[in-house]
PDB file of N, CA and C in Angstrom:
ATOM      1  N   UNK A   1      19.009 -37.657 128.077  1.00  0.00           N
ATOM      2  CA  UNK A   1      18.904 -37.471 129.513  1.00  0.00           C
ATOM      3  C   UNK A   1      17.824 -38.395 130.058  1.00  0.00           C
ATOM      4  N   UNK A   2      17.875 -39.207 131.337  1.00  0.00           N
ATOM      5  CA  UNK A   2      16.972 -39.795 131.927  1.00  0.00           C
ATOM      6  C   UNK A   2      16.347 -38.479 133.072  1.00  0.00           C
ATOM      7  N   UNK A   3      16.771 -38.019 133.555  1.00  0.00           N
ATOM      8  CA  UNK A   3      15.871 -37.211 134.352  1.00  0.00           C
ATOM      9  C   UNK A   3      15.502 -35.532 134.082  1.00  0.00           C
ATOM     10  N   UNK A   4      16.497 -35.288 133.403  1.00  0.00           N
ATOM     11  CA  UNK A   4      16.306 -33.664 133.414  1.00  0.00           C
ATOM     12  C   UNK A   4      15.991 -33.124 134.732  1.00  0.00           C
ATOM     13  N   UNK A   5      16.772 -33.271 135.000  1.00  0.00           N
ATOM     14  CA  UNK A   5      16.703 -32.487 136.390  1.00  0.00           C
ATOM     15  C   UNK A   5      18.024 -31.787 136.598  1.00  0.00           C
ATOM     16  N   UNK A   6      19.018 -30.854 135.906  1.00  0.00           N
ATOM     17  CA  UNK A   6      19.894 -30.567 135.509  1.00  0.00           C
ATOM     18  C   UNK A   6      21.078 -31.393 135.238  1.00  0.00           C
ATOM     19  N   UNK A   7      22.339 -30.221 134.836  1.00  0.00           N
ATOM     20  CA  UNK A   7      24.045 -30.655 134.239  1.00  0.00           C
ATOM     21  C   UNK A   7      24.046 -31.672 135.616  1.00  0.00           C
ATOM     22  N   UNK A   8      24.529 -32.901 134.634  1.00  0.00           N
ATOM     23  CA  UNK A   8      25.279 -34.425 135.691  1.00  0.00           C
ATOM     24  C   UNK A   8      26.271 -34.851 134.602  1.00  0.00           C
ATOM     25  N   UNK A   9      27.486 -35.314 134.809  1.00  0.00           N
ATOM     26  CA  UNK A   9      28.052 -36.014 133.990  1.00  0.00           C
ATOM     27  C   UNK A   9      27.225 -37.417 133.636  1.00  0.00           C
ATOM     28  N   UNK A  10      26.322 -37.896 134.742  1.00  0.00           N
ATOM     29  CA  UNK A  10      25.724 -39.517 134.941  1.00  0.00           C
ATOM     30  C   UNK A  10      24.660 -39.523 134.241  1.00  0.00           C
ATOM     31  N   UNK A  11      24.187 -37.927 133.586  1.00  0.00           N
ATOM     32  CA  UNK A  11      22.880 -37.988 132.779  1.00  0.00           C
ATOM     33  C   UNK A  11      23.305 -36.937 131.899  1.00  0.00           C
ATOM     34  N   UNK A  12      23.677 -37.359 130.589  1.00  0.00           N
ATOM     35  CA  UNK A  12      24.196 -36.585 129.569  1.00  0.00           C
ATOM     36  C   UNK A  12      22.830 -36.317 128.600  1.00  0.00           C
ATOM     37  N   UNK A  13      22.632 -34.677 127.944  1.00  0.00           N
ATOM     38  CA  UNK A  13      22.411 -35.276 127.050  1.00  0.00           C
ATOM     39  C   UNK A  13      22.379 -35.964 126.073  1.00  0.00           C
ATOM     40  N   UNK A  14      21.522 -36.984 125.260  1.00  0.00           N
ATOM     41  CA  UNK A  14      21.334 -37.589 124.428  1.00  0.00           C
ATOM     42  C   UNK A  14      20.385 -37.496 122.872  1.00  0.00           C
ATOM     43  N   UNK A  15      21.263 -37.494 121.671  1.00  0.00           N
ATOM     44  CA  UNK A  15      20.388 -36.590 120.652  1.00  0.00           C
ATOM     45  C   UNK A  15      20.101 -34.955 121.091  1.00  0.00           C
ATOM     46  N   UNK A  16      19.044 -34.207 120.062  1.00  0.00           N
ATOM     47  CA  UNK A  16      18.971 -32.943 119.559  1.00  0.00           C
ATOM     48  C   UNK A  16      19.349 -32.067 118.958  1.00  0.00           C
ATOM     49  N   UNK A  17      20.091 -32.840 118.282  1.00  0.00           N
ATOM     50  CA  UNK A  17      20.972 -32.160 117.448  1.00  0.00           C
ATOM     51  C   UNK A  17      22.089 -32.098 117.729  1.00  0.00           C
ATOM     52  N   UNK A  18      22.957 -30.979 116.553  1.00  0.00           N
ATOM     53  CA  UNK A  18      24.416 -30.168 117.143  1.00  0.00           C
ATOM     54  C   UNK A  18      24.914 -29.520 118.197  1.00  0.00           C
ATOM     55  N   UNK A  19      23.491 -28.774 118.685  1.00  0.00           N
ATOM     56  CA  UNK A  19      24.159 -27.967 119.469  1.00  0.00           C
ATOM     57  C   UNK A  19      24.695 -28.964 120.537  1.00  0.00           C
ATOM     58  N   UNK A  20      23.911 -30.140 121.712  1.00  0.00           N
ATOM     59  CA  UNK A  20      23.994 -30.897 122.544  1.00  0.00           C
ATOM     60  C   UNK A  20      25.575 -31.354 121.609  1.00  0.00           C
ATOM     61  N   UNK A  21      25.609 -32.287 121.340  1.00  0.00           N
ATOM     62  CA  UNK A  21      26.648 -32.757 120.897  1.00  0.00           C
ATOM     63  C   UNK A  21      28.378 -32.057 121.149  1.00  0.00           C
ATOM     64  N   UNK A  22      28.213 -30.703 120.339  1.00  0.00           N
ATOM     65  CA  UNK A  22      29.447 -29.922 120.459  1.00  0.00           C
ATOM     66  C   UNK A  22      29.243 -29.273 121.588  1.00  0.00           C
ATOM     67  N   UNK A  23      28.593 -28.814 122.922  1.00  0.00           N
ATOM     68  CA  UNK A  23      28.502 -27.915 123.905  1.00  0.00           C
ATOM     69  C   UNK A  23      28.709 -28.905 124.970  1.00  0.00           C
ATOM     70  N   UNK A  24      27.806 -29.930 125.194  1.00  0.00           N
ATOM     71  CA  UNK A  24      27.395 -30.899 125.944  1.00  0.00           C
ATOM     72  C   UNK A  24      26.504 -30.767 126.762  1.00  0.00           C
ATOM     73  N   UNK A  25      25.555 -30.251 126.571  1.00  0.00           N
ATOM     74  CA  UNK A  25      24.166 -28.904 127.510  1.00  0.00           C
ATOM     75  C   UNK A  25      23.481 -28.735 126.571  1.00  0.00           C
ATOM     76  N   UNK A  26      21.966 -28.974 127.433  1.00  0.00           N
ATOM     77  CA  UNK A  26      20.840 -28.719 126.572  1.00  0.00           C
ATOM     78  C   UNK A  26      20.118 -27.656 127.543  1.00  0.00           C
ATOM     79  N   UNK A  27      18.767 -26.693 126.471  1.00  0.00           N
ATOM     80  CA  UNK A  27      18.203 -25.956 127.617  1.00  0.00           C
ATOM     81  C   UNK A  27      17.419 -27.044 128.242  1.00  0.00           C
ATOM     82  N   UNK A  28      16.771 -28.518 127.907  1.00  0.00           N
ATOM     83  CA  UNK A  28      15.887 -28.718 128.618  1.00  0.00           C
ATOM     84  C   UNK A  28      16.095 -29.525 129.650  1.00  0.00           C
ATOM     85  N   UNK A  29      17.805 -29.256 130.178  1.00  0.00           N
ATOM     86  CA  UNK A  29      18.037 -30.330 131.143  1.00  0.00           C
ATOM     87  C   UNK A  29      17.068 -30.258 132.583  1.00  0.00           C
ATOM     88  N   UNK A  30      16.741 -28.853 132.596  1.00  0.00           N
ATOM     89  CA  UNK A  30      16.354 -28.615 133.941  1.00  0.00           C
ATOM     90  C   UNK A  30      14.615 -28.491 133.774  1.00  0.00           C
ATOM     91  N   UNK A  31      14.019 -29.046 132.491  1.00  0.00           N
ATOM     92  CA  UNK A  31      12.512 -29.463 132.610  1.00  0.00           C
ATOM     93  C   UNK A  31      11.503 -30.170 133.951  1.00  0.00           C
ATOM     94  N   UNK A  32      12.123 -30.808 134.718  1.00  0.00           N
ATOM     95  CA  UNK A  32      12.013 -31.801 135.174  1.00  0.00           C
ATOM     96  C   UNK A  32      11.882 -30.845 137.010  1.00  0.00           C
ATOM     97  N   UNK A  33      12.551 -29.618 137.043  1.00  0.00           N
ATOM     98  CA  UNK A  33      12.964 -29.345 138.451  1.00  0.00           C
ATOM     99  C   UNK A  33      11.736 -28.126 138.860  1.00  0.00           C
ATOM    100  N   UNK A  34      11.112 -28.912 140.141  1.00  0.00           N
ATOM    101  CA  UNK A  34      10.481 -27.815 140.407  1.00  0.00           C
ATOM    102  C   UNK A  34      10.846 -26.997 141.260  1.00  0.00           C
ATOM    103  N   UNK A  35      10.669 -25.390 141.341  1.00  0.00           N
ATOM    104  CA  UNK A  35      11.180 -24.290 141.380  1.00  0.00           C
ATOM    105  C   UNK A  35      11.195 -23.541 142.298  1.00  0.00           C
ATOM    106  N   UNK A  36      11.414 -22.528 142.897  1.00  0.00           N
ATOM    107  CA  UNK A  36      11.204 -22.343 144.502  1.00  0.00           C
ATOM    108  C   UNK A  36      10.016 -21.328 143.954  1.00  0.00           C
ATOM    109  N   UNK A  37       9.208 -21.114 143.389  1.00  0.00           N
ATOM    110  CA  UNK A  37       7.591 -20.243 142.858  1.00  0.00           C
ATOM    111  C   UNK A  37       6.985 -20.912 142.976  1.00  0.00           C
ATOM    112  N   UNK A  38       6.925 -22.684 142.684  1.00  0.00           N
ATOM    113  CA  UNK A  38       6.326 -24.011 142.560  1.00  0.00           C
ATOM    114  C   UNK A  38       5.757 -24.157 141.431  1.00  0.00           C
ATOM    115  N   UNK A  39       6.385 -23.508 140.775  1.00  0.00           N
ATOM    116  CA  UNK A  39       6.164 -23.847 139.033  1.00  0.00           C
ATOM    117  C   UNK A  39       7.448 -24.786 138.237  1.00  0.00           C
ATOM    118  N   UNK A  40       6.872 -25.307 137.451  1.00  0.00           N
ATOM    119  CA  UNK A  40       7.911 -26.080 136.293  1.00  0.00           C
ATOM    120  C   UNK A  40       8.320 -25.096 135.008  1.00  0.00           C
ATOM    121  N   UNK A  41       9.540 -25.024 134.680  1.00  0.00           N
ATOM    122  CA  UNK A  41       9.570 -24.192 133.708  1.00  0.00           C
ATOM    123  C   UNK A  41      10.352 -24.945 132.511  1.00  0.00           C
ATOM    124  N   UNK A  42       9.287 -25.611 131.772  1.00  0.00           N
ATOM    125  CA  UNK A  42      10.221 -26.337 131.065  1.00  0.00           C
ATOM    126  C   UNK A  42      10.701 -25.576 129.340  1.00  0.00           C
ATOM    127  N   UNK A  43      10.924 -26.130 128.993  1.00  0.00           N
ATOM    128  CA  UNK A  43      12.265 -25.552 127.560  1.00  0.00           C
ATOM    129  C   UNK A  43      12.167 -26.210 126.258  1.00  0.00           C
ATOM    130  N   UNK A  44      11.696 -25.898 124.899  1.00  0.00           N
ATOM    131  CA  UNK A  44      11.746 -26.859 123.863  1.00  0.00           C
ATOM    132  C   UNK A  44      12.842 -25.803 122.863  1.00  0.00           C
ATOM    133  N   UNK A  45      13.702 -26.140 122.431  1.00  0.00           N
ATOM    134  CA  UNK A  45      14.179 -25.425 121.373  1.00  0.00           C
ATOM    135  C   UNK A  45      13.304 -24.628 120.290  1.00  0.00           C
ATOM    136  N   UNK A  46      13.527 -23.464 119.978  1.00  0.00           N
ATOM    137  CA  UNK A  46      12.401 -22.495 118.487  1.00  0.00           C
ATOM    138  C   UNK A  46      14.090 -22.167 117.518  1.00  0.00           C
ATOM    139  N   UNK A  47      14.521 -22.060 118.284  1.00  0.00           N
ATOM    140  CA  UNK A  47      15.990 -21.791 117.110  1.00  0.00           C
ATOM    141  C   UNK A  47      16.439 -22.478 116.350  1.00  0.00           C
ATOM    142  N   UNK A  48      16.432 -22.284 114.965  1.00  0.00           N
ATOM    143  CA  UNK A  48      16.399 -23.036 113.611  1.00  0.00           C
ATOM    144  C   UNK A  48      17.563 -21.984 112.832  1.00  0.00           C
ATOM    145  N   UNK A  49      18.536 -22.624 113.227  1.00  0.00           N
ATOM    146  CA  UNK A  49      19.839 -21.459 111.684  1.00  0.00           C
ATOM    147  C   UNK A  49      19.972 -20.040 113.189  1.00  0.00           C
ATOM    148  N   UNK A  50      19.421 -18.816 112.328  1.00  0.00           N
ATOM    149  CA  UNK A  50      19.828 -17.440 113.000  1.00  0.00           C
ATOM    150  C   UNK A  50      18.634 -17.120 113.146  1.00  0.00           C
ATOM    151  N   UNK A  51      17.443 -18.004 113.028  1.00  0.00           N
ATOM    152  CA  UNK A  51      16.162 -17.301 113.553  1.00  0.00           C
ATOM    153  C   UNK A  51      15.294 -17.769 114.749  1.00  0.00           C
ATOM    154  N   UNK A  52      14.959 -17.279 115.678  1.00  0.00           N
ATOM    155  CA  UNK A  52      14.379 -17.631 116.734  1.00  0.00           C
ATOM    156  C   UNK A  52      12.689 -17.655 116.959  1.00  0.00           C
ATOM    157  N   UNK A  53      11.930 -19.250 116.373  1.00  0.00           N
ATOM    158  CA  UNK A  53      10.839 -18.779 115.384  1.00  0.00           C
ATOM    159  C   UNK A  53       9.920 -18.805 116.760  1.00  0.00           C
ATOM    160  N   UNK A  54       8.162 -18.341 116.748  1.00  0.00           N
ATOM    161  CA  UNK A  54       7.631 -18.233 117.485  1.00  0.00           C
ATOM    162  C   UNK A  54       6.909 -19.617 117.480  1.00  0.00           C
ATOM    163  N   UNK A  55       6.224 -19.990 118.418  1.00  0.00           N
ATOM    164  CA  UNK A  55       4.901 -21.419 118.587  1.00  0.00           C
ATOM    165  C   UNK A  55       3.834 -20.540 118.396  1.00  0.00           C
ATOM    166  N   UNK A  56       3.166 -21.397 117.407  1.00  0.00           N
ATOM    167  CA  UNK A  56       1.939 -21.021 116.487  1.00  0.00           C
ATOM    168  C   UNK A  56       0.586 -20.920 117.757  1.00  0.00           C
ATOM    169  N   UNK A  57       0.878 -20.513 119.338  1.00  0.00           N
ATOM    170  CA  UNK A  57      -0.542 -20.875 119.491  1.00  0.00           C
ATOM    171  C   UNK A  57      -1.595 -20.350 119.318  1.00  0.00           C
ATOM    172  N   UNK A  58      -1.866 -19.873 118.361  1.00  0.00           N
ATOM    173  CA  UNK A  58      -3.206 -20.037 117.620  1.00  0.00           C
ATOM    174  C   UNK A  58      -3.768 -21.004 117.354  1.00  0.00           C
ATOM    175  N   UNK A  59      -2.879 -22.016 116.768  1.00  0.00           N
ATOM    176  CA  UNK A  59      -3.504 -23.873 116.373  1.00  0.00           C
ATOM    177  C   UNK A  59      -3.495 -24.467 117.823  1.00  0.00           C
ATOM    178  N   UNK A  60      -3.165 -23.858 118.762  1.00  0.00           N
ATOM    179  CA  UNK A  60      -4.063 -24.543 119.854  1.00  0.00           C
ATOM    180  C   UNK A  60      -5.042 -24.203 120.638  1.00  0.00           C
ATOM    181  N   UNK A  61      -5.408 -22.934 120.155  1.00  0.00           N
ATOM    182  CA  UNK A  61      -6.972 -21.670 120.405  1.00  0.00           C
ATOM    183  C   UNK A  61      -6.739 -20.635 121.046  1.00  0.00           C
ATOM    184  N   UNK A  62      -5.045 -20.179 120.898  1.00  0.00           N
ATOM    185  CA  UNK A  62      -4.811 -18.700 121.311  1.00  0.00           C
ATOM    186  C   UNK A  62      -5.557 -17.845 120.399  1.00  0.00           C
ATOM    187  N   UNK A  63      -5.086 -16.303 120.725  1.00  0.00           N
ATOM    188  CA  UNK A  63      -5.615 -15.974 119.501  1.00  0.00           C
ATOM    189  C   UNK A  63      -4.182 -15.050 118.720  1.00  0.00           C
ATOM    190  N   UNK A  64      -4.324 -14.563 117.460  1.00  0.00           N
ATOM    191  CA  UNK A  64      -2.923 -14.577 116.973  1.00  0.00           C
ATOM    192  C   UNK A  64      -2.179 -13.038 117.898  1.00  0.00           C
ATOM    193  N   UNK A  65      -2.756 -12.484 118.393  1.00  0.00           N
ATOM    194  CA  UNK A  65      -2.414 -11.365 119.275  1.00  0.00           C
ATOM    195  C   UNK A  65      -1.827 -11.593 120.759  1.00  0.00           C
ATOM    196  N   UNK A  66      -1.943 -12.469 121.133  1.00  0.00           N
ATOM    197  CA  UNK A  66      -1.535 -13.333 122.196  1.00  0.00           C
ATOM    198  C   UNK A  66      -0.427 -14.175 122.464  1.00  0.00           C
ATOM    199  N   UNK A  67       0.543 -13.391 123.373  1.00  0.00           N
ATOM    200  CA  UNK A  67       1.854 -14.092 124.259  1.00  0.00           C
ATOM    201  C   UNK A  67       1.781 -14.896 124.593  1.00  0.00           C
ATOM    202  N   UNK A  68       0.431 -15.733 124.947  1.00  0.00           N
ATOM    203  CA  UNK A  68       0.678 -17.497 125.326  1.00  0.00           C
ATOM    204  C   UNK A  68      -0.829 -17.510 125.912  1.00  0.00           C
ATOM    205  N   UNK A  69      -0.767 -18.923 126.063  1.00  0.00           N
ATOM    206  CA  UNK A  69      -2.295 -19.792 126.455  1.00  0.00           C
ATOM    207  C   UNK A  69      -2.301 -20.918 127.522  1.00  0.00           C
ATOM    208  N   UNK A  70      -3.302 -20.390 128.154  1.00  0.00           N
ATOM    209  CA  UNK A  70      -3.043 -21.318 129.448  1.00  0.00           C
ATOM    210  C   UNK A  70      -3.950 -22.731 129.365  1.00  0.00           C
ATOM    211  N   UNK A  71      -3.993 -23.721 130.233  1.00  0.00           N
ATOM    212  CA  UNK A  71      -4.485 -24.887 129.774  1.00  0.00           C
ATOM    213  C   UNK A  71      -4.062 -26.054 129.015  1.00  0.00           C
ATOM    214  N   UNK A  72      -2.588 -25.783 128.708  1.00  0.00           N
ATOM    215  CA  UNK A  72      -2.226 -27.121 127.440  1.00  0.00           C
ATOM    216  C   UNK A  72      -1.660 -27.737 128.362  1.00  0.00           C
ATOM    217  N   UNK A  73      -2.484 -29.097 127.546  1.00  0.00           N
ATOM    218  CA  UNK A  73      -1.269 -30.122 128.553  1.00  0.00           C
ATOM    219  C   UNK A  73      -0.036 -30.514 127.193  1.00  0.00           C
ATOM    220  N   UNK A  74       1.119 -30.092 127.662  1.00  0.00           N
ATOM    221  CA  UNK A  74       2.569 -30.846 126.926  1.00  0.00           C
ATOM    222  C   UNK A  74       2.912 -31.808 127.477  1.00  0.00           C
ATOM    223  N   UNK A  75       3.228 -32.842 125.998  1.00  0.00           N
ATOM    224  CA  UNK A  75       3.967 -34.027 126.343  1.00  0.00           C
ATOM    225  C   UNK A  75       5.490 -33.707 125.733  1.00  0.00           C
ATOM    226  N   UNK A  76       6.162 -34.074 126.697  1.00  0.00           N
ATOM    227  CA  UNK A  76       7.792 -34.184 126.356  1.00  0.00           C
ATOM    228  C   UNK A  76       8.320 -35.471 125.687  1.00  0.00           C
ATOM    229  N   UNK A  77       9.239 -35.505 124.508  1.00  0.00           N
ATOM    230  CA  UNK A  77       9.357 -36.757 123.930  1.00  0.00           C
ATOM    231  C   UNK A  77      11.117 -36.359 123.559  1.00  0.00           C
ATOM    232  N   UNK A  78      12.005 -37.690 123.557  1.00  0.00           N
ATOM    233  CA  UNK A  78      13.237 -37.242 123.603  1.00  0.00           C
ATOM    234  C   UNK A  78      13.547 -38.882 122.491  1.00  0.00           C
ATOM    235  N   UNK A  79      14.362 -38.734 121.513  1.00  0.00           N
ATOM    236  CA  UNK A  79      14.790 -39.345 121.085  1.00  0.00           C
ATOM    237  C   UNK A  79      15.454 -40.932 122.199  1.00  0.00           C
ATOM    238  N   UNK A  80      15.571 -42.146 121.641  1.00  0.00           N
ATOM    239  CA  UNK A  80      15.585 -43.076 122.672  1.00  0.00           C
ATOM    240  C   UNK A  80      17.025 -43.786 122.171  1.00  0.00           C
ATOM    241  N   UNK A  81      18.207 -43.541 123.062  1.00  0.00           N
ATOM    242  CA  UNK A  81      19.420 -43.675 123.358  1.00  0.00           C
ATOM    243  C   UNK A  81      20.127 -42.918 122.088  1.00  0.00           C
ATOM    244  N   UNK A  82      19.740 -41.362 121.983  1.00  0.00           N
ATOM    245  CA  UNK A  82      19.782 -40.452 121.320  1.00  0.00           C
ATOM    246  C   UNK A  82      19.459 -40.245 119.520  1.00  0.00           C
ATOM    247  N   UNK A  83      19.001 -41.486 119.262  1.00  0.00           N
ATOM    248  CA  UNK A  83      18.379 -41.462 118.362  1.00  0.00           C
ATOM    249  C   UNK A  83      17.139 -41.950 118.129  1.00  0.00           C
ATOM    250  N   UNK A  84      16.470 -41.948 116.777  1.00  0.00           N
ATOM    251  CA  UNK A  84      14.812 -42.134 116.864  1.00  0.00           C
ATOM    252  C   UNK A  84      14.721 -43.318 116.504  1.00  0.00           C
ATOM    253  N   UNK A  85      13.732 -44.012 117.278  1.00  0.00           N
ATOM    254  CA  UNK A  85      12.392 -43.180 117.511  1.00  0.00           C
ATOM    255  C   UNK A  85      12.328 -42.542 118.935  1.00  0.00           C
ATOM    256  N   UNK A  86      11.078 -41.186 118.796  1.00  0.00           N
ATOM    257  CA  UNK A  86      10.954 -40.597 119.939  1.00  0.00           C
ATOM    258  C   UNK A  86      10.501 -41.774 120.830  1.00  0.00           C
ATOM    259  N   UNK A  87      10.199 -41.210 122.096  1.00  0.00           N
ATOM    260  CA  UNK A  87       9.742 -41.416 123.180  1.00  0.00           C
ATOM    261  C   UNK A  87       9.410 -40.720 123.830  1.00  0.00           C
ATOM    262  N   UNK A  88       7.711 -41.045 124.942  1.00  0.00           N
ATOM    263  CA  UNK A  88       7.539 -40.008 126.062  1.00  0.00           C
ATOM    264  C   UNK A  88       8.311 -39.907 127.226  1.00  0.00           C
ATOM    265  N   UNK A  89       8.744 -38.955 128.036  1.00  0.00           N
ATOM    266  CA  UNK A  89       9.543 -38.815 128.754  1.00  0.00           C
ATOM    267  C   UNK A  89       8.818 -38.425 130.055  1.00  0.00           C
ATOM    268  N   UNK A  90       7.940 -37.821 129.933  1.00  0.00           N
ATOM    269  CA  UNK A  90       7.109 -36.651 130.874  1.00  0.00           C
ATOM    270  C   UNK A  90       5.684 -36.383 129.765  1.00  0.00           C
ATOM    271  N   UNK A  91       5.209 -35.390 131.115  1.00  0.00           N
ATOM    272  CA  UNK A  91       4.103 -34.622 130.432  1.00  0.00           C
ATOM    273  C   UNK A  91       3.832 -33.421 131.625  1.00  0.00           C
ATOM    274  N   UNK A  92       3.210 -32.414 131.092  1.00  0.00           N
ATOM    275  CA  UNK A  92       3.083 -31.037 131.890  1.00  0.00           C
ATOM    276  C   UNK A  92       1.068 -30.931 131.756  1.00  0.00           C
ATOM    277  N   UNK A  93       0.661 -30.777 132.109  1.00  0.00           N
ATOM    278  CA  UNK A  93      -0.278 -30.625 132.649  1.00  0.00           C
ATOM    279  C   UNK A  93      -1.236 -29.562 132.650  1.00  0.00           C
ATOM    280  N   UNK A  94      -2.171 -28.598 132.257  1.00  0.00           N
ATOM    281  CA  UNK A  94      -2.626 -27.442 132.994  1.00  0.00           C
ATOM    282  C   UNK A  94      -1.431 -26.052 132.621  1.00  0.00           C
ATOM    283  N   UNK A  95      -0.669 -26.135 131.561  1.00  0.00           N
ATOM    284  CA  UNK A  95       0.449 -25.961 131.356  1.00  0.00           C
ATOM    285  C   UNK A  95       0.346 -23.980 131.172  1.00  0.00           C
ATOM    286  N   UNK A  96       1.328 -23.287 131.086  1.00  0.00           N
ATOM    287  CA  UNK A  96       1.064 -22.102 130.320  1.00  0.00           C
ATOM    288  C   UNK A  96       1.860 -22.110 129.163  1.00  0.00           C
ATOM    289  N   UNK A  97       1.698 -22.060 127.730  1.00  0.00           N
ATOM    290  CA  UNK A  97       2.940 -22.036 126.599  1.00  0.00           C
ATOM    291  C   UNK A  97       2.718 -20.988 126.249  1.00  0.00           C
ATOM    292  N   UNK A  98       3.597 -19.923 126.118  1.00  0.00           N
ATOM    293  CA  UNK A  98       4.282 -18.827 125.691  1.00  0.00           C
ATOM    294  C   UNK A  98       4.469 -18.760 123.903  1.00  0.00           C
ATOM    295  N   UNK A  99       4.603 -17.750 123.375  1.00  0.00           N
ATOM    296  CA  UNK A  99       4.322 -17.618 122.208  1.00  0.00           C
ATOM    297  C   UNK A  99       5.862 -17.454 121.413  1.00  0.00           C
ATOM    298  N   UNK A 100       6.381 -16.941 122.239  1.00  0.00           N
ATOM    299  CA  UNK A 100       8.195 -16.387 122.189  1.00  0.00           C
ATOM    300  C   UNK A 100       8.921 -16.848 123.184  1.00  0.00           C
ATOM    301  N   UNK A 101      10.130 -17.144 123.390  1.00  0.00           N
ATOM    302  CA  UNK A 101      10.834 -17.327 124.025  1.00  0.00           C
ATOM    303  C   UNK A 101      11.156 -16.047 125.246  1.00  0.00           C
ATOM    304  N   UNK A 102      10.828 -17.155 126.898  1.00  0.00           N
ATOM    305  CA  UNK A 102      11.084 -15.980 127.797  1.00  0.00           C
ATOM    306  C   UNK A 102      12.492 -16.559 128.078  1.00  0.00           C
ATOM    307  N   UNK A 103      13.243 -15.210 128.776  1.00  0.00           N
ATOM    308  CA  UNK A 103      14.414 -15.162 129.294  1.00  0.00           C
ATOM    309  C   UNK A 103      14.186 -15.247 130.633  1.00  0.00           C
ATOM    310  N   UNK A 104      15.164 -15.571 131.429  1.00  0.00           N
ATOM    311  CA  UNK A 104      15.040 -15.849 133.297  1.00  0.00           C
ATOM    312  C   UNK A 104      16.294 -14.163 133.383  1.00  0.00           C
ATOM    313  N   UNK A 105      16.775 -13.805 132.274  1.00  0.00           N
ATOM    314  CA  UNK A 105      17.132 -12.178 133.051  1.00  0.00           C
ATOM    315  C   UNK A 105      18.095 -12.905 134.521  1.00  0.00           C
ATOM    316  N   UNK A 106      18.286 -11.880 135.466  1.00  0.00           N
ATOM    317  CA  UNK A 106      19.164 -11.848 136.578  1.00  0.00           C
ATOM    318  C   UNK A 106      18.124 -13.167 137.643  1.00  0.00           C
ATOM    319  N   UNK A 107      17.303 -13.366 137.560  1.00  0.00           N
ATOM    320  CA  UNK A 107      16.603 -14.275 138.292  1.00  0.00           C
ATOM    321  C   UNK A 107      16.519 -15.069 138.250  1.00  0.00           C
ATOM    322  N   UNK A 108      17.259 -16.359 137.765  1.00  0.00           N
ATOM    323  CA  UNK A 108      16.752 -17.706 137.665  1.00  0.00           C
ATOM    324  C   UNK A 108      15.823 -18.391 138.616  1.00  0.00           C
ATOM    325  N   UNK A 109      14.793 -19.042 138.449  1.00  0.00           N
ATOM    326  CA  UNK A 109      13.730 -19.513 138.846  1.00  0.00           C
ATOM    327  C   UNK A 109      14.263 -20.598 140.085  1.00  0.00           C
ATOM    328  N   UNK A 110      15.552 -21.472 140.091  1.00  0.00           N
ATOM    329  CA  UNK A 110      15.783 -22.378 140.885  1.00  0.00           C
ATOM    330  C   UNK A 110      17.719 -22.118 141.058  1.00  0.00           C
ATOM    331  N   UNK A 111      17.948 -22.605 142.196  1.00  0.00           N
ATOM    332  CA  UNK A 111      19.702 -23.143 142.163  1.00  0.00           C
ATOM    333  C   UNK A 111      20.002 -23.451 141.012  1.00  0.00           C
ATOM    334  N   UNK A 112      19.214 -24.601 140.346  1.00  0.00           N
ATOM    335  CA  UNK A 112      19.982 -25.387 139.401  1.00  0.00           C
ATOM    336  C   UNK A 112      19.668 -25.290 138.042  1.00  0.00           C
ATOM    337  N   UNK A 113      18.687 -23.879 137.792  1.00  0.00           N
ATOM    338  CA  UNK A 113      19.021 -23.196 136.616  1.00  0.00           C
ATOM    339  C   UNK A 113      20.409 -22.394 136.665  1.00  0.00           C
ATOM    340  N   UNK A 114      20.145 -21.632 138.011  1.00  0.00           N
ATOM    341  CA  UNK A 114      21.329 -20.531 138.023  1.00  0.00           C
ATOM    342  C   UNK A 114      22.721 -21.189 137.711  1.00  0.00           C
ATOM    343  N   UNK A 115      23.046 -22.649 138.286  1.00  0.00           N
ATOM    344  CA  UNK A 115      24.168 -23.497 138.632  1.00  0.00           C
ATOM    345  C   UNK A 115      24.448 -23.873 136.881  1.00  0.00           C
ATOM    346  N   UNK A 116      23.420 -24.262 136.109  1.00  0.00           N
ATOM    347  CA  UNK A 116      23.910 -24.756 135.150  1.00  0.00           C
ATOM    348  C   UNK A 116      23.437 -23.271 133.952  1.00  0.00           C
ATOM    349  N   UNK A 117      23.466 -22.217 134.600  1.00  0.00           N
ATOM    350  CA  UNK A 117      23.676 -21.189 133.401  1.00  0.00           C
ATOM    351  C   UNK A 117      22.175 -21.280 132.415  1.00  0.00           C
ATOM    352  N   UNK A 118      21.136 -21.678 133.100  1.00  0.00           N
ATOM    353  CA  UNK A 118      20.267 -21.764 131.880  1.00  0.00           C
ATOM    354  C   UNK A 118      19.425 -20.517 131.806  1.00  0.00           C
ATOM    355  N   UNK A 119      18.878 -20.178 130.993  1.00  0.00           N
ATOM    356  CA  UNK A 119      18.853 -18.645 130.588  1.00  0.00           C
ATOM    357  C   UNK A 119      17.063 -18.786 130.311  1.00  0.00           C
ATOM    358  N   UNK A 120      16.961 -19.381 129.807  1.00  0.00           N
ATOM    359  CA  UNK A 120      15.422 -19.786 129.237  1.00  0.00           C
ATOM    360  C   UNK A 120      14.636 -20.987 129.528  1.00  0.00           C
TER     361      UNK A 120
END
């Protein structure tokens, strides 16, 4: 994807595996869109096989009891014309990262989560 800013036929994803490939949708198409809260809610895959693993932030000075940590700045990096090497794409800032995967439930955060079905 060049923009992530949601589903376009004109910006497919590119690389991440299987799932992109056989679906044609990634969660992090809509990284990029800011939200009617005025937050960014962006998306990295934790699902590996049938397990949905957690982000360690502890190794970035959470503590291990803790749902997430505020302050990180993330850089986004996407494989370059879907294969490697990475590349930066973006970066988030002042960030909050979550420890588990949140769900958006009946609320999606923007149109164009709701439009392209993205859940997380």
């Amino acid at each position: 994807m060049k923009y992530y800013a949601g589903r376009t036929e004109k910006d497919p994803p590119l690389g991440g595996g299987g799932f992109p490939r056989t679906e044609g949708y990634c969660g992090e198409e809509c990284n990029f869109i800011p939200c009617e809260d005025g937050f960014v809610y962006g998306h990295f895959e934790t699902i590996k096989g049938e397990e949905d693993r957690q982000v360690r932030i502890e190794r970035l000075g959470g503590q291990i009891g803790d749902e997430y940590i505020d302050g990180v700045d993330i850089v986004w990096t996407a494989p370059t014309k879907g294969n490697d090497p990475r590349t930066v794409v973006g970066w988030s800032r002042n960030a909050r990262l979550y420890r588990h995967r949140q769900l958006f439930g009946d609320d999606p955060p923007s149109d164009q989560h709701r439009n392209d079905e993205i859940r997380s």
